[in-house]
PDB file of N, CA and C in Angstrom:
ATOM      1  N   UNK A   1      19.277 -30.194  18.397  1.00  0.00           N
ATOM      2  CA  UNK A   1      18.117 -29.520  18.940  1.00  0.00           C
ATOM      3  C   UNK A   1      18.189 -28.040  18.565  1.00  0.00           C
ATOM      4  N   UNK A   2      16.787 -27.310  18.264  1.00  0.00           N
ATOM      5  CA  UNK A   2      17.097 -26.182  17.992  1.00  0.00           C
ATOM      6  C   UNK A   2      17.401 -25.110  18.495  1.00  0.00           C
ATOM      7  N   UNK A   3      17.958 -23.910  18.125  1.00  0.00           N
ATOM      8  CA  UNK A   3      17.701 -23.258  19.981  1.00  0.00           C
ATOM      9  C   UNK A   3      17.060 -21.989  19.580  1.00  0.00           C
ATOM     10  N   UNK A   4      16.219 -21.306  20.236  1.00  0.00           N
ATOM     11  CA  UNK A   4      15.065 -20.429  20.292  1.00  0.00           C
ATOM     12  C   UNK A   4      15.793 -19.456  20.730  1.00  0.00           C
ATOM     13  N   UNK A   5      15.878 -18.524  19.562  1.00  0.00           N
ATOM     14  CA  UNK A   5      16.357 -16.893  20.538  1.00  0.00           C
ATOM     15  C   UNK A   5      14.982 -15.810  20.142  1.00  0.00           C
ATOM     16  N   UNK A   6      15.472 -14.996  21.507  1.00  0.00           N
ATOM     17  CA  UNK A   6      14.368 -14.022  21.412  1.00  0.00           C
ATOM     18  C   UNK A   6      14.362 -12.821  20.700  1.00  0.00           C
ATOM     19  N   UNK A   7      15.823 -12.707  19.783  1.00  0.00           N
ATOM     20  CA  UNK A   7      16.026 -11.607  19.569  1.00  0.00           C
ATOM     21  C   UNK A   7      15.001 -11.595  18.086  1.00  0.00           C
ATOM     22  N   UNK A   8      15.334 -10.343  17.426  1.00  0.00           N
ATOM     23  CA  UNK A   8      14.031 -10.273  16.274  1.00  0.00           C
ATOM     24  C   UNK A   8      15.088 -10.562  14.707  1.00  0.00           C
ATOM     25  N   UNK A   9      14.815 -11.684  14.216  1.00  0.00           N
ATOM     26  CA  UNK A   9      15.770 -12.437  13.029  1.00  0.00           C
ATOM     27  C   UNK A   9      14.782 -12.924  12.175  1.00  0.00           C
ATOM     28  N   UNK A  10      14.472 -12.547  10.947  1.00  0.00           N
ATOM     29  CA  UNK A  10      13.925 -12.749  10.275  1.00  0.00           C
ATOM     30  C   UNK A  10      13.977 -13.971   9.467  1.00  0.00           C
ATOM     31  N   UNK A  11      12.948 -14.230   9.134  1.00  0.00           N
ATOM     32  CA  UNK A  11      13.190 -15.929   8.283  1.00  0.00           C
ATOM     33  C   UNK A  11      12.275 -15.745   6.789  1.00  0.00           C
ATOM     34  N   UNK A  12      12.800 -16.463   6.520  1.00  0.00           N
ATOM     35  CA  UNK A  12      12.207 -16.358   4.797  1.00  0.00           C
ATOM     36  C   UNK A  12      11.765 -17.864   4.278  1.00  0.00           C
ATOM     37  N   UNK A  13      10.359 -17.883   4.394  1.00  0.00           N
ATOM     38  CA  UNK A  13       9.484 -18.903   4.454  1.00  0.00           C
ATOM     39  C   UNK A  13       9.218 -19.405   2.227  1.00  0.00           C
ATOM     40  N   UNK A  14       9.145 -20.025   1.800  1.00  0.00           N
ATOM     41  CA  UNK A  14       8.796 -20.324   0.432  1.00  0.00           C
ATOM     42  C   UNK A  14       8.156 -21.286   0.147  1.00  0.00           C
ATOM     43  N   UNK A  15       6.875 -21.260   0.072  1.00  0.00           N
ATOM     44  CA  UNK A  15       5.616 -22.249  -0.073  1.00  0.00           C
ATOM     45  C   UNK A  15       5.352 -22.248  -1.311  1.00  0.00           C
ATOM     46  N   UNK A  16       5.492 -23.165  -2.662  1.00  0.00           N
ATOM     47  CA  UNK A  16       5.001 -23.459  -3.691  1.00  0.00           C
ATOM     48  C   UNK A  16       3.439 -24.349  -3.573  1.00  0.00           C
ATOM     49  N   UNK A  17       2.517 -23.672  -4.091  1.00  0.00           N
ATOM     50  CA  UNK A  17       1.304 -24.389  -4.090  1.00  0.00           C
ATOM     51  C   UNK A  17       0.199 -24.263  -5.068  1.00  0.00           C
ATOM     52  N   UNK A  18       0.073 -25.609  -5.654  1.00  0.00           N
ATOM     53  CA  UNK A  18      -0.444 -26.270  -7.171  1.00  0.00           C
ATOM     54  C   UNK A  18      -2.016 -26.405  -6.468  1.00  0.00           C
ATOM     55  N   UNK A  19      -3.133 -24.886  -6.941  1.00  0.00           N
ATOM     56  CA  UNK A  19      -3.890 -25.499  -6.925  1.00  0.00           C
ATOM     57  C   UNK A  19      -5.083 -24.844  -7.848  1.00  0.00           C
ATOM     58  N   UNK A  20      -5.646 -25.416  -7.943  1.00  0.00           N
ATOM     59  CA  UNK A  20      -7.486 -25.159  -9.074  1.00  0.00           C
ATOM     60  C   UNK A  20      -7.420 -23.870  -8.599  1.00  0.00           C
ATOM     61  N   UNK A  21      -7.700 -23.041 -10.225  1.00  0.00           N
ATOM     62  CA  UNK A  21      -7.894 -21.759  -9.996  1.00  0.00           C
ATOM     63  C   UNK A  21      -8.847 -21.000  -9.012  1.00  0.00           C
ATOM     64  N   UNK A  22     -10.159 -21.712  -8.876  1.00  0.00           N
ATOM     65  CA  UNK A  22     -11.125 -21.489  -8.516  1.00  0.00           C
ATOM     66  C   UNK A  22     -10.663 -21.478  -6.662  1.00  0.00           C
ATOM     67  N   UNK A  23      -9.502 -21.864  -6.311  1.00  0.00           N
ATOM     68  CA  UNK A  23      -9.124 -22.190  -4.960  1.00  0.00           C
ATOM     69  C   UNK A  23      -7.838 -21.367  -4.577  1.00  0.00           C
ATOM     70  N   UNK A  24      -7.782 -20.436  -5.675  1.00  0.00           N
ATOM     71  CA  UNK A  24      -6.632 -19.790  -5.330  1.00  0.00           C
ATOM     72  C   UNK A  24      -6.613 -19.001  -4.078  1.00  0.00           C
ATOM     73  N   UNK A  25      -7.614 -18.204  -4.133  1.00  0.00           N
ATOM     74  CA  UNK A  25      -8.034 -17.275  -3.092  1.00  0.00           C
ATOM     75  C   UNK A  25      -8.107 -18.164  -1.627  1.00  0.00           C
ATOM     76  N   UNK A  26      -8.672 -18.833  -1.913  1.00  0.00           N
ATOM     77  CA  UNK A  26      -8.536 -19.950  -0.065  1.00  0.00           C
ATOM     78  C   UNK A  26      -7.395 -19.981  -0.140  1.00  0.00           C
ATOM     79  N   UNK A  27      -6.730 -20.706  -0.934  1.00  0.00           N
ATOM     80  CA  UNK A  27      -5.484 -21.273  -0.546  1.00  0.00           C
ATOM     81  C   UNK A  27      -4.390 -20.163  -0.198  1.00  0.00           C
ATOM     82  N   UNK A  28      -4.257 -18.722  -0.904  1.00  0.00           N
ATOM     83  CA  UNK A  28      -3.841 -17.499  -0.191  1.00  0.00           C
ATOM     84  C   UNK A  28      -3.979 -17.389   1.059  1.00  0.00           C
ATOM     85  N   UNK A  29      -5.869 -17.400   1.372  1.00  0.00           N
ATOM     86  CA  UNK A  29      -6.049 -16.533   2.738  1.00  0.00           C
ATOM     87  C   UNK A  29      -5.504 -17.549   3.798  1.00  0.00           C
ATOM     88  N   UNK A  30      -5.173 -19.075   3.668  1.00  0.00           N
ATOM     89  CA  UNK A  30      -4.932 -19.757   4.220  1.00  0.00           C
ATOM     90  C   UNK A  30      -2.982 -20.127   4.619  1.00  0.00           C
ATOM     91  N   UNK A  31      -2.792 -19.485   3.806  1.00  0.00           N
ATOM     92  CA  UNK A  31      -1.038 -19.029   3.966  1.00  0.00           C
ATOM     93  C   UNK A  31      -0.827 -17.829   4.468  1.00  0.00           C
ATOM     94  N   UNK A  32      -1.792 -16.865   4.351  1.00  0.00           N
ATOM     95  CA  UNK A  32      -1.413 -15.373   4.880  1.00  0.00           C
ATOM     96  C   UNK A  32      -1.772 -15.607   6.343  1.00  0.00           C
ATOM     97  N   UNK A  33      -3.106 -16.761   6.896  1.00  0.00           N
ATOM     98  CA  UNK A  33      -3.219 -17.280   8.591  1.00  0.00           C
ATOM     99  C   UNK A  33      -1.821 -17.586   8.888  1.00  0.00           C
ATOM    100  N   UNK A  34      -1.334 -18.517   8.164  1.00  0.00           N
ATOM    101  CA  UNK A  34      -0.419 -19.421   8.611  1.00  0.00           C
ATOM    102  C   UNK A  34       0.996 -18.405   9.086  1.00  0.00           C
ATOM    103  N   UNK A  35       1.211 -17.344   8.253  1.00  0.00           N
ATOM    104  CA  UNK A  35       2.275 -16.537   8.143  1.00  0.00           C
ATOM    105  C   UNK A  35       2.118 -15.945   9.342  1.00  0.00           C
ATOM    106  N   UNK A  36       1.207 -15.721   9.615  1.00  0.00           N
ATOM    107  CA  UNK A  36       0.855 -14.448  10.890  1.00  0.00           C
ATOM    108  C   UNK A  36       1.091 -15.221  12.137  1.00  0.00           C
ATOM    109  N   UNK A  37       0.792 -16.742  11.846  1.00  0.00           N
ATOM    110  CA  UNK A  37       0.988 -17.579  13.715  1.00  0.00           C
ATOM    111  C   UNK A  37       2.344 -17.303  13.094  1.00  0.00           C
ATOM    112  N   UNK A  38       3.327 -17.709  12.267  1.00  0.00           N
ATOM    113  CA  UNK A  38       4.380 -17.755  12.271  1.00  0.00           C
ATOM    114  C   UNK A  38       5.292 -16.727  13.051  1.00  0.00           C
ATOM    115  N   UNK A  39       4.850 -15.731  12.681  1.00  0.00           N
ATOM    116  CA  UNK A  39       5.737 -14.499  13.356  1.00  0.00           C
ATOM    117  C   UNK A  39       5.469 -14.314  14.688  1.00  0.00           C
ATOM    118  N   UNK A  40       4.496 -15.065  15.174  1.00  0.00           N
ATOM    119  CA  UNK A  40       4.300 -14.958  16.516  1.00  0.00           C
ATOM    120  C   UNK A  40       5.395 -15.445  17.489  1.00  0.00           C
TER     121      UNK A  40
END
């Protein structure tokens, strides 16, 4: 089980993602959402 500390520890996330040029930009703004709940 994992265990949750509160202190401030940084993590280093690495998302490779294959997609149509034309979708690059979504698929960015849609990892830069994702990043931001992350650090929450």
């Amino acid at each position: 089980m994992p265990h949750i500390r509160t202190d401030n520890q940084r993590v280093t996330q690495i998302t490779f993602v294959d997609s149509e040029p034309d979708k690059q930009a979504e698929a960015l703004s849609v990892m830069t959402k994702r990043a931001r709940f992350m650090a929450r």
